[in-house]
PDB file of N, CA and C in Angstrom:
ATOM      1  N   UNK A   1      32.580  13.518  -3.110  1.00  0.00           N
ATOM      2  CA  UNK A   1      32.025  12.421  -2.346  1.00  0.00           C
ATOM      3  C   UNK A   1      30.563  12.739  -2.015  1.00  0.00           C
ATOM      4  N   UNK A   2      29.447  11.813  -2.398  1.00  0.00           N
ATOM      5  CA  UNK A   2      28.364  12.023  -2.067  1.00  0.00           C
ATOM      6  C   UNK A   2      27.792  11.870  -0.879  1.00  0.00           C
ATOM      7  N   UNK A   3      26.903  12.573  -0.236  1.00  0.00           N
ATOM      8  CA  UNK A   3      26.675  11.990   1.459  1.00  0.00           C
ATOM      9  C   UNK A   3      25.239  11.565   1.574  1.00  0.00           C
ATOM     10  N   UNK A   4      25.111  10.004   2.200  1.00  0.00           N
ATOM     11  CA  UNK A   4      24.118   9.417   2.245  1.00  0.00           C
ATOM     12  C   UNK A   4      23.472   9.681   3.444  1.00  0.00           C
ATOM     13  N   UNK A   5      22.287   9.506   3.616  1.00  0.00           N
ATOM     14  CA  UNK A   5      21.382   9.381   5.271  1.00  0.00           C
ATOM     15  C   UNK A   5      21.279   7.680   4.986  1.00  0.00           C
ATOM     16  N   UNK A   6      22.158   7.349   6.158  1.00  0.00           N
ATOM     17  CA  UNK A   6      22.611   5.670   6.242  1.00  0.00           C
ATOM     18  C   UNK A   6      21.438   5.126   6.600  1.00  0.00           C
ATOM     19  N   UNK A   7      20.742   5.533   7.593  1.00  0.00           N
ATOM     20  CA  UNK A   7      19.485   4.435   8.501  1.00  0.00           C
ATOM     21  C   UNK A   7      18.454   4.496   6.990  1.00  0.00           C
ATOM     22  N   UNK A   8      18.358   5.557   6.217  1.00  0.00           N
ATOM     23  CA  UNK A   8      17.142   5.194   4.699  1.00  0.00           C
ATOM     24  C   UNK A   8      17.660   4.709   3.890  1.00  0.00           C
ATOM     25  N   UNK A   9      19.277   4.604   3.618  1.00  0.00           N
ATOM     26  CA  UNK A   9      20.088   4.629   2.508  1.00  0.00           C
ATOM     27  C   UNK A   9      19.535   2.559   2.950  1.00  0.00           C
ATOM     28  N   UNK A  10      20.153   2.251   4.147  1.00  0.00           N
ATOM     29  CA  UNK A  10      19.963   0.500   4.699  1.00  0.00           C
ATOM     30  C   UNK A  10      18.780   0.127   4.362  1.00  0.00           C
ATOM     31  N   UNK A  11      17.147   0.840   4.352  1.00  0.00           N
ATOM     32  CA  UNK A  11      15.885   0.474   3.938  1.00  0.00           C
ATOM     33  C   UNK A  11      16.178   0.300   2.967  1.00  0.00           C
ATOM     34  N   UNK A  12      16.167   1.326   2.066  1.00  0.00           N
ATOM     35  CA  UNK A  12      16.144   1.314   0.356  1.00  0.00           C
ATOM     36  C   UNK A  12      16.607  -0.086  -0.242  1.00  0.00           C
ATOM     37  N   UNK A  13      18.297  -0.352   0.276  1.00  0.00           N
ATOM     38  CA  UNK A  13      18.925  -1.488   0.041  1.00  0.00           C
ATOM     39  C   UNK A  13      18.383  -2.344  -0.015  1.00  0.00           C
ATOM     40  N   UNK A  14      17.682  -2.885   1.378  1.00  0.00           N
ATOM     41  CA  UNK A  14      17.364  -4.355   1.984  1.00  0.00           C
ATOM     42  C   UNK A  14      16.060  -4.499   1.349  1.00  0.00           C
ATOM     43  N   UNK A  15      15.127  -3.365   1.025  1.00  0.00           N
ATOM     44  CA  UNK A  15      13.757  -3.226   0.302  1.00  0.00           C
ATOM     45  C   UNK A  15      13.931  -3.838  -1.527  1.00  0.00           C
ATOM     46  N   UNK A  16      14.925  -3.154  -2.236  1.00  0.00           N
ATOM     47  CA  UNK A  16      15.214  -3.482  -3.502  1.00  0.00           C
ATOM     48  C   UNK A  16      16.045  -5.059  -3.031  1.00  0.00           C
ATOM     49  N   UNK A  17      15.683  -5.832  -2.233  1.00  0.00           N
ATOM     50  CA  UNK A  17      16.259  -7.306  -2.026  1.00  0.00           C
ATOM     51  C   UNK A  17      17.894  -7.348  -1.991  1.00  0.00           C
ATOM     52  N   UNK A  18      18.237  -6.818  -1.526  1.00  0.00           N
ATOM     53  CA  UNK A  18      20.016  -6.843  -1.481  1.00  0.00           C
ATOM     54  C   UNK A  18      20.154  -7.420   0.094  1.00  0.00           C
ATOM     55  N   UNK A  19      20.969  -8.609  -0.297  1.00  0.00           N
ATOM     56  CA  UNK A  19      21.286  -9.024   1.673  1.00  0.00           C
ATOM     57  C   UNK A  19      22.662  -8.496   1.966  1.00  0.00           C
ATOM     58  N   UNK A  20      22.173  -7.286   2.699  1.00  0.00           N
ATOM     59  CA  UNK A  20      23.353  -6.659   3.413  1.00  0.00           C
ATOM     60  C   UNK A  20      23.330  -6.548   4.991  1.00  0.00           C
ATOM     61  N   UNK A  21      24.380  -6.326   5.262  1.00  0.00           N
ATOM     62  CA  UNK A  21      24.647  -5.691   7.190  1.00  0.00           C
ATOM     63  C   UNK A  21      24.172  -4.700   7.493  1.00  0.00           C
ATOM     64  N   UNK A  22      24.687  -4.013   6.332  1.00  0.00           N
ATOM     65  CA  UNK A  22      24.644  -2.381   6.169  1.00  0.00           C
ATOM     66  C   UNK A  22      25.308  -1.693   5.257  1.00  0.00           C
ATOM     67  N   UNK A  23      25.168  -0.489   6.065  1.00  0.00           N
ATOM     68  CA  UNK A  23      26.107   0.448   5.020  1.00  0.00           C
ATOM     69  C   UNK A  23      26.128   1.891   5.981  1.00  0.00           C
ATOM     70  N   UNK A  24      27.478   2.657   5.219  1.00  0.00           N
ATOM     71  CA  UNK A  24      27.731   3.908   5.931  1.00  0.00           C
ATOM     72  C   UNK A  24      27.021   5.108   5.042  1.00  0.00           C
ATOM     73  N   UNK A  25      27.485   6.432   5.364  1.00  0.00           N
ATOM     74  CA  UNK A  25      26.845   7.680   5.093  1.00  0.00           C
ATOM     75  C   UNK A  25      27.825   8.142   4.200  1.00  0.00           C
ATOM     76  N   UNK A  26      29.390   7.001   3.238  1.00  0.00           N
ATOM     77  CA  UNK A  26      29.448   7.655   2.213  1.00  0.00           C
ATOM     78  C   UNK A  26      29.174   6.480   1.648  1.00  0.00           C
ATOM     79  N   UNK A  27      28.178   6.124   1.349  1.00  0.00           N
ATOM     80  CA  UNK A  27      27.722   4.922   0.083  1.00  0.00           C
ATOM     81  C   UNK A  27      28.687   3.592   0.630  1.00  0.00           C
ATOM     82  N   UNK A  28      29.206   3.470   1.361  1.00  0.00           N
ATOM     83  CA  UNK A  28      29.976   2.056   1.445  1.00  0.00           C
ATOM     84  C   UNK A  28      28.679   0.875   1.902  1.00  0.00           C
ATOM     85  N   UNK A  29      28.479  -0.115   1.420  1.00  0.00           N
ATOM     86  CA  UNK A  29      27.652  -1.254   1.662  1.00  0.00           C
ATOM     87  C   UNK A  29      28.441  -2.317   2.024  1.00  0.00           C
ATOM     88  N   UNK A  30      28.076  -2.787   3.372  1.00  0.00           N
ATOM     89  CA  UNK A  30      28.889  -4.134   4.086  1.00  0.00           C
ATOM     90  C   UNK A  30      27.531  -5.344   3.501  1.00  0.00           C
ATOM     91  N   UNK A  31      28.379  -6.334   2.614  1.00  0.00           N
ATOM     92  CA  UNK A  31      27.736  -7.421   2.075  1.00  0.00           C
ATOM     93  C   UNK A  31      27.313  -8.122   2.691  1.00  0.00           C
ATOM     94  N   UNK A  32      27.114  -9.094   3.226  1.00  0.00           N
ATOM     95  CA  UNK A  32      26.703 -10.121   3.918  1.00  0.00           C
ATOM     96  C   UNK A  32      27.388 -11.429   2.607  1.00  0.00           C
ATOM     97  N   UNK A  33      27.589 -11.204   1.871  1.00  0.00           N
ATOM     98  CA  UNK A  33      28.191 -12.091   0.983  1.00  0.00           C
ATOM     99  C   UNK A  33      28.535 -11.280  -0.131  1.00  0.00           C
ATOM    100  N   UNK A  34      29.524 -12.030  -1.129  1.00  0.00           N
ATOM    101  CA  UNK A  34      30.289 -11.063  -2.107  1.00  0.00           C
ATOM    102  C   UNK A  34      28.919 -11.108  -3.005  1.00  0.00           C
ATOM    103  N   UNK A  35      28.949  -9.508  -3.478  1.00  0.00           N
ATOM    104  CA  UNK A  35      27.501  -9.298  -4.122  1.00  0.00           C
ATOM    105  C   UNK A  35      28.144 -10.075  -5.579  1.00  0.00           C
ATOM    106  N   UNK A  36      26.889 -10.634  -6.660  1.00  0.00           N
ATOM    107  CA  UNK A  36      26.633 -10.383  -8.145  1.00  0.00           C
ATOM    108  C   UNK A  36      26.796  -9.304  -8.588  1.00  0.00           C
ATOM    109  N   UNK A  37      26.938  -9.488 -10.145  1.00  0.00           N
ATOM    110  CA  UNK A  37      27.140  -8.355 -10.963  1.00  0.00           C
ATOM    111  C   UNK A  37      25.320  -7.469 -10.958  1.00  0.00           C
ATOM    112  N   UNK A  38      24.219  -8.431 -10.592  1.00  0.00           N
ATOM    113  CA  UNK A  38      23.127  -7.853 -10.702  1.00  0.00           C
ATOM    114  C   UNK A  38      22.952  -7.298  -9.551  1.00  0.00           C
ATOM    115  N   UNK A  39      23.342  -7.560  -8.255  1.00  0.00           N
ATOM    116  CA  UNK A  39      23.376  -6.942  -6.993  1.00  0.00           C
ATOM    117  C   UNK A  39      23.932  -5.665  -6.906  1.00  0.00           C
ATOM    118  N   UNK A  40      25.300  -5.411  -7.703  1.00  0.00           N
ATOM    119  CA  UNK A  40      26.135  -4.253  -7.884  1.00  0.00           C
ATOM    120  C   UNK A  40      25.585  -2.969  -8.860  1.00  0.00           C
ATOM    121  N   UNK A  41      24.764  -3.969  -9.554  1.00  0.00           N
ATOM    122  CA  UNK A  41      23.799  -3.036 -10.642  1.00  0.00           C
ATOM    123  C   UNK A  41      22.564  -2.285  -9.664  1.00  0.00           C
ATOM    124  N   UNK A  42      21.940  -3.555  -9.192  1.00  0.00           N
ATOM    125  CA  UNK A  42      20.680  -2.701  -8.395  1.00  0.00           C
ATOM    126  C   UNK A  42      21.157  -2.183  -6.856  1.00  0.00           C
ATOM    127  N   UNK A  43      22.572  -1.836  -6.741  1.00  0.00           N
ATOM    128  CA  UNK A  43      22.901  -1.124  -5.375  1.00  0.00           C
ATOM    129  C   UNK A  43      23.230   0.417  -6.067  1.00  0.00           C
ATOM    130  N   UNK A  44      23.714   0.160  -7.624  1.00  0.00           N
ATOM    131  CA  UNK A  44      24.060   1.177  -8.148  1.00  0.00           C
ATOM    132  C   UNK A  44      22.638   2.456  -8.432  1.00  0.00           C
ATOM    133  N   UNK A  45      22.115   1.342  -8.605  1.00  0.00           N
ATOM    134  CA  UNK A  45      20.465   2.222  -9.018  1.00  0.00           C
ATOM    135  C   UNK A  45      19.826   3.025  -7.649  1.00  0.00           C
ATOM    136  N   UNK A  46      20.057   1.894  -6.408  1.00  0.00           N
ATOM    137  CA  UNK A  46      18.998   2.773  -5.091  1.00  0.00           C
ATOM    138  C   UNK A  46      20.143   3.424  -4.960  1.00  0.00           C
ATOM    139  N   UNK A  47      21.755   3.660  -5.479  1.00  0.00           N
ATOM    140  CA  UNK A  47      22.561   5.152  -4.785  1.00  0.00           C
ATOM    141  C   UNK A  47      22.416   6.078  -5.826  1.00  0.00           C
ATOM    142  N   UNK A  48      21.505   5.916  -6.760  1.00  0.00           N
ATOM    143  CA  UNK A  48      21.547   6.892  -7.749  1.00  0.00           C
ATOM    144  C   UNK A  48      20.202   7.612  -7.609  1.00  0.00           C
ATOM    145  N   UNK A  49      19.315   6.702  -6.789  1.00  0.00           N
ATOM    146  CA  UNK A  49      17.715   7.238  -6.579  1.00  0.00           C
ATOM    147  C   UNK A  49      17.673   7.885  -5.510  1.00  0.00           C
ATOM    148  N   UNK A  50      18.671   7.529  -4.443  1.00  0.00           N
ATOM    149  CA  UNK A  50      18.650   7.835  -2.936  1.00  0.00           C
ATOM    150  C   UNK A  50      18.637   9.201  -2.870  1.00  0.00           C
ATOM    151  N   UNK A  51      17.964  10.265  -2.126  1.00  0.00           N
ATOM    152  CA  UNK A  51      17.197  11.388  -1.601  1.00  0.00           C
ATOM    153  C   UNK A  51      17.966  11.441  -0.131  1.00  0.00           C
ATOM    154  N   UNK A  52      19.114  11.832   0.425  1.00  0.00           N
ATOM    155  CA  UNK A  52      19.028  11.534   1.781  1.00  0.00           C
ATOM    156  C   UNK A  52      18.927  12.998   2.806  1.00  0.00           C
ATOM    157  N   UNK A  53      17.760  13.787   2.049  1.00  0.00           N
ATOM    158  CA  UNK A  53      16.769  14.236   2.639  1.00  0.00           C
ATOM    159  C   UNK A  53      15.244  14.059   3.042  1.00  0.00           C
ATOM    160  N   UNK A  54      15.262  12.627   2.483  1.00  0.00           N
ATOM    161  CA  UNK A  54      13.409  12.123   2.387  1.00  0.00           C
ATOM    162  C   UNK A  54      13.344  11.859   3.823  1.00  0.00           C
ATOM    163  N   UNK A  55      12.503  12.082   4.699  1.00  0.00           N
ATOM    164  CA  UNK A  55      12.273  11.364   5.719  1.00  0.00           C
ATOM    165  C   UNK A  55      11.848   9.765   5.480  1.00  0.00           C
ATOM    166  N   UNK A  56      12.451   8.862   6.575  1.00  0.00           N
ATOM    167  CA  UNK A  56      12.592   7.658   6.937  1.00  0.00           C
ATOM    168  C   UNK A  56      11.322   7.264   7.057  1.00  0.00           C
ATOM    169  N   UNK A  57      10.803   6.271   6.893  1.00  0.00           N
ATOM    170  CA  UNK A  57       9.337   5.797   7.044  1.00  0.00           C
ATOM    171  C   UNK A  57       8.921   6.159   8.777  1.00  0.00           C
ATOM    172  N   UNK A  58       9.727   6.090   9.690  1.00  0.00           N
ATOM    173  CA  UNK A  58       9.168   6.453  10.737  1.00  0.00           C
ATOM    174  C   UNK A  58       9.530   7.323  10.964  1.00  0.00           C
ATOM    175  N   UNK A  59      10.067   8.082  10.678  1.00  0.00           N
ATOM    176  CA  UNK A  59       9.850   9.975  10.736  1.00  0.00           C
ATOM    177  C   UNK A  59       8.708  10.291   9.942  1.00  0.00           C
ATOM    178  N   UNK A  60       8.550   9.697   8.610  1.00  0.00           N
ATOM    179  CA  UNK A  60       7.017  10.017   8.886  1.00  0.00           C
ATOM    180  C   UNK A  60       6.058   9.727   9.179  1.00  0.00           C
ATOM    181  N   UNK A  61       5.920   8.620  10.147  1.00  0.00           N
ATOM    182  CA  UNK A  61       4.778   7.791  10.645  1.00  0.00           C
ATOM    183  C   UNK A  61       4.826   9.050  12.080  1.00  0.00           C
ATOM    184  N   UNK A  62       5.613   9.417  12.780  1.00  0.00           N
ATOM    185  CA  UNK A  62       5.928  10.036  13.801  1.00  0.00           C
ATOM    186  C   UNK A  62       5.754  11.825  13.544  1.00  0.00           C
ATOM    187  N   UNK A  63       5.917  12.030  12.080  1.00  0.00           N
ATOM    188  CA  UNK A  63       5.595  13.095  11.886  1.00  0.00           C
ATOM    189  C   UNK A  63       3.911  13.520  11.832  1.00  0.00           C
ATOM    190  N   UNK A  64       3.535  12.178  11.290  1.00  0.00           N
ATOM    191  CA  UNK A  64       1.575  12.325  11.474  1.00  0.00           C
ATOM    192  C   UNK A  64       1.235  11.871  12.570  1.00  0.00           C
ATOM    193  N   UNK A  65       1.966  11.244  13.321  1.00  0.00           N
ATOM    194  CA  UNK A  65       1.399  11.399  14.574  1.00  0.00           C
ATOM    195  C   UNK A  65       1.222  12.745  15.973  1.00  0.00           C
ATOM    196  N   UNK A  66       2.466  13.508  15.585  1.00  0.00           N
ATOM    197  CA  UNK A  66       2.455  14.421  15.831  1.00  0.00           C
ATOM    198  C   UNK A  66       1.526  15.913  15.365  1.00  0.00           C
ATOM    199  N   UNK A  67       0.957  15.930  13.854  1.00  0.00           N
ATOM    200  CA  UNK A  67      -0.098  16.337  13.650  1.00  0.00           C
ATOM    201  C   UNK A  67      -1.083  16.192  14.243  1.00  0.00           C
ATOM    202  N   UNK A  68      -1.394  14.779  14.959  1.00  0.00           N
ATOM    203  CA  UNK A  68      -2.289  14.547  15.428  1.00  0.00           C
ATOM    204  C   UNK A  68      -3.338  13.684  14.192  1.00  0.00           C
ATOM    205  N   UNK A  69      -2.631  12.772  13.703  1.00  0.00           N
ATOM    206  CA  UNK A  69      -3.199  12.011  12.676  1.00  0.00           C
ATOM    207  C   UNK A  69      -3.257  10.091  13.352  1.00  0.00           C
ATOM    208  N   UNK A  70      -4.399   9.544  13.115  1.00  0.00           N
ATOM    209  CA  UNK A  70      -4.605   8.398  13.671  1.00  0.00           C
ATOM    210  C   UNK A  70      -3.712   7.355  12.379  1.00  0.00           C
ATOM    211  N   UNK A  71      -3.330   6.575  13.140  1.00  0.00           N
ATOM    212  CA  UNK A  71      -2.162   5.623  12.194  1.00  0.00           C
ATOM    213  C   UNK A  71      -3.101   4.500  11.824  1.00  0.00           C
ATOM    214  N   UNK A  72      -2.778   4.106  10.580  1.00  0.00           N
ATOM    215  CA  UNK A  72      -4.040   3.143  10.578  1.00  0.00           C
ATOM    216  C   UNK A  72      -2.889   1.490  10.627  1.00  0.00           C
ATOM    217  N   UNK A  73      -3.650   0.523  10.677  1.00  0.00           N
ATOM    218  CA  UNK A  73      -3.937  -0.627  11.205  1.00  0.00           C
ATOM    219  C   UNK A  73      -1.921  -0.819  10.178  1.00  0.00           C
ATOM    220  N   UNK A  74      -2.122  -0.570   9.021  1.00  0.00           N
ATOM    221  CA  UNK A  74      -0.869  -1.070   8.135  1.00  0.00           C
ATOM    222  C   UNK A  74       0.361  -0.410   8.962  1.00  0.00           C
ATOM    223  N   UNK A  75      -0.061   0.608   9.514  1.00  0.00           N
ATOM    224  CA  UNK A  75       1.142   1.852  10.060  1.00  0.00           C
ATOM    225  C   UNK A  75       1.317   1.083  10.970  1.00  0.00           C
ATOM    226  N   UNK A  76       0.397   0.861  12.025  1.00  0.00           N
ATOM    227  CA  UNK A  76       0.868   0.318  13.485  1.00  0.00           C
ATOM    228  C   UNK A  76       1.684  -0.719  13.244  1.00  0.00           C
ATOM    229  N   UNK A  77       1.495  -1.694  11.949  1.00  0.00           N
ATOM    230  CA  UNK A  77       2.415  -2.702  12.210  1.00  0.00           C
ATOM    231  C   UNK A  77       3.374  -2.477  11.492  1.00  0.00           C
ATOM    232  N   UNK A  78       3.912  -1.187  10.885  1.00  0.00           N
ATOM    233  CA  UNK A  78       5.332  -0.520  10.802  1.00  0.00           C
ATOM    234  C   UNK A  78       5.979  -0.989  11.716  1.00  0.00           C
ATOM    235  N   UNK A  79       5.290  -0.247  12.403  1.00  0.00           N
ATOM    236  CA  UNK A  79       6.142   0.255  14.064  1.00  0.00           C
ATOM    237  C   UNK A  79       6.411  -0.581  14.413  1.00  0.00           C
ATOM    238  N   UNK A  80       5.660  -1.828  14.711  1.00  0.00           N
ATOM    239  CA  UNK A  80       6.170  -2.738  15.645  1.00  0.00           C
ATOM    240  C   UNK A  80       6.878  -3.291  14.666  1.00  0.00           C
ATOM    241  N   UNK A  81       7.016  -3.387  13.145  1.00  0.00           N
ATOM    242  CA  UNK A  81       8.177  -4.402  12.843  1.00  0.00           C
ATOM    243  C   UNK A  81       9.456  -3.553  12.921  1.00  0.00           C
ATOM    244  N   UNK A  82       9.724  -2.285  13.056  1.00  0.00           N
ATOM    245  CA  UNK A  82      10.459  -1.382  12.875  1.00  0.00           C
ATOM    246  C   UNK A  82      11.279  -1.417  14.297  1.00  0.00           C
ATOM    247  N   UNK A  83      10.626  -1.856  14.986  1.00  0.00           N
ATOM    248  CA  UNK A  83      10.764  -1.623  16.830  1.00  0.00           C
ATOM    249  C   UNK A  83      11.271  -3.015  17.039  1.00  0.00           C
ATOM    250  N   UNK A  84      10.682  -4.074  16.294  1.00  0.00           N
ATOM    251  CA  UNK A  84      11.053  -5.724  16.097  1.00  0.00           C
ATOM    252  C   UNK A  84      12.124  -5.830  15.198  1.00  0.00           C
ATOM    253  N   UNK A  85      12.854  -4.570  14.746  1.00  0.00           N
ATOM    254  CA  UNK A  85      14.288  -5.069  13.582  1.00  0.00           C
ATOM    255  C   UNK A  85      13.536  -6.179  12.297  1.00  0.00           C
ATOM    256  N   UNK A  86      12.295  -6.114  12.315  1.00  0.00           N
ATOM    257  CA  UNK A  86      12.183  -6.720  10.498  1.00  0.00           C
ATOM    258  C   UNK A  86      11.701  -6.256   9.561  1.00  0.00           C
TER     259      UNK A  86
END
């Protein structure tokens, strides 16, 4: 059984256009509707690309901030869409 990091494994998903709820930390994906055969293909691809050691986009927005690195204008509005759930 492979083990996913769920909160990057849900980016990856919803980023490659898949409308999902979610998903857990062993690859299970809750649909939001019964997927296509092309949906099942490109869910197959981000669990075959998935890294779930990469840090999360805001672990590393939070990791350069902690360097002490200024976030620029695209970063800040990470955050707030990240903080806004979109």
């Amino acid at each position: 059984m492979n083990d996913y990091n769920a909160t990057l494994l849900d980016g990856e998903l919803k980023a490659a256009g898949l409308l999902i709820h979610g998903c857990a930390s062993t690859g299970r994906i809750d649909w939001i509707s019964p997927p296509s055969a092309a949906d099942l293909a490109t869910a197959q691809a981000v669990l075959m690309a998935h890294n779930p050691n990469k840090p999360t986009r805001l672990e590393q927005i939070r990791a350069k901030r902690k360097a002490g690195g200024k976030l620029t204008a695209e970063e800040q509005q990470e955050v707030l869409d990240l903080l806004m759930g979109m």
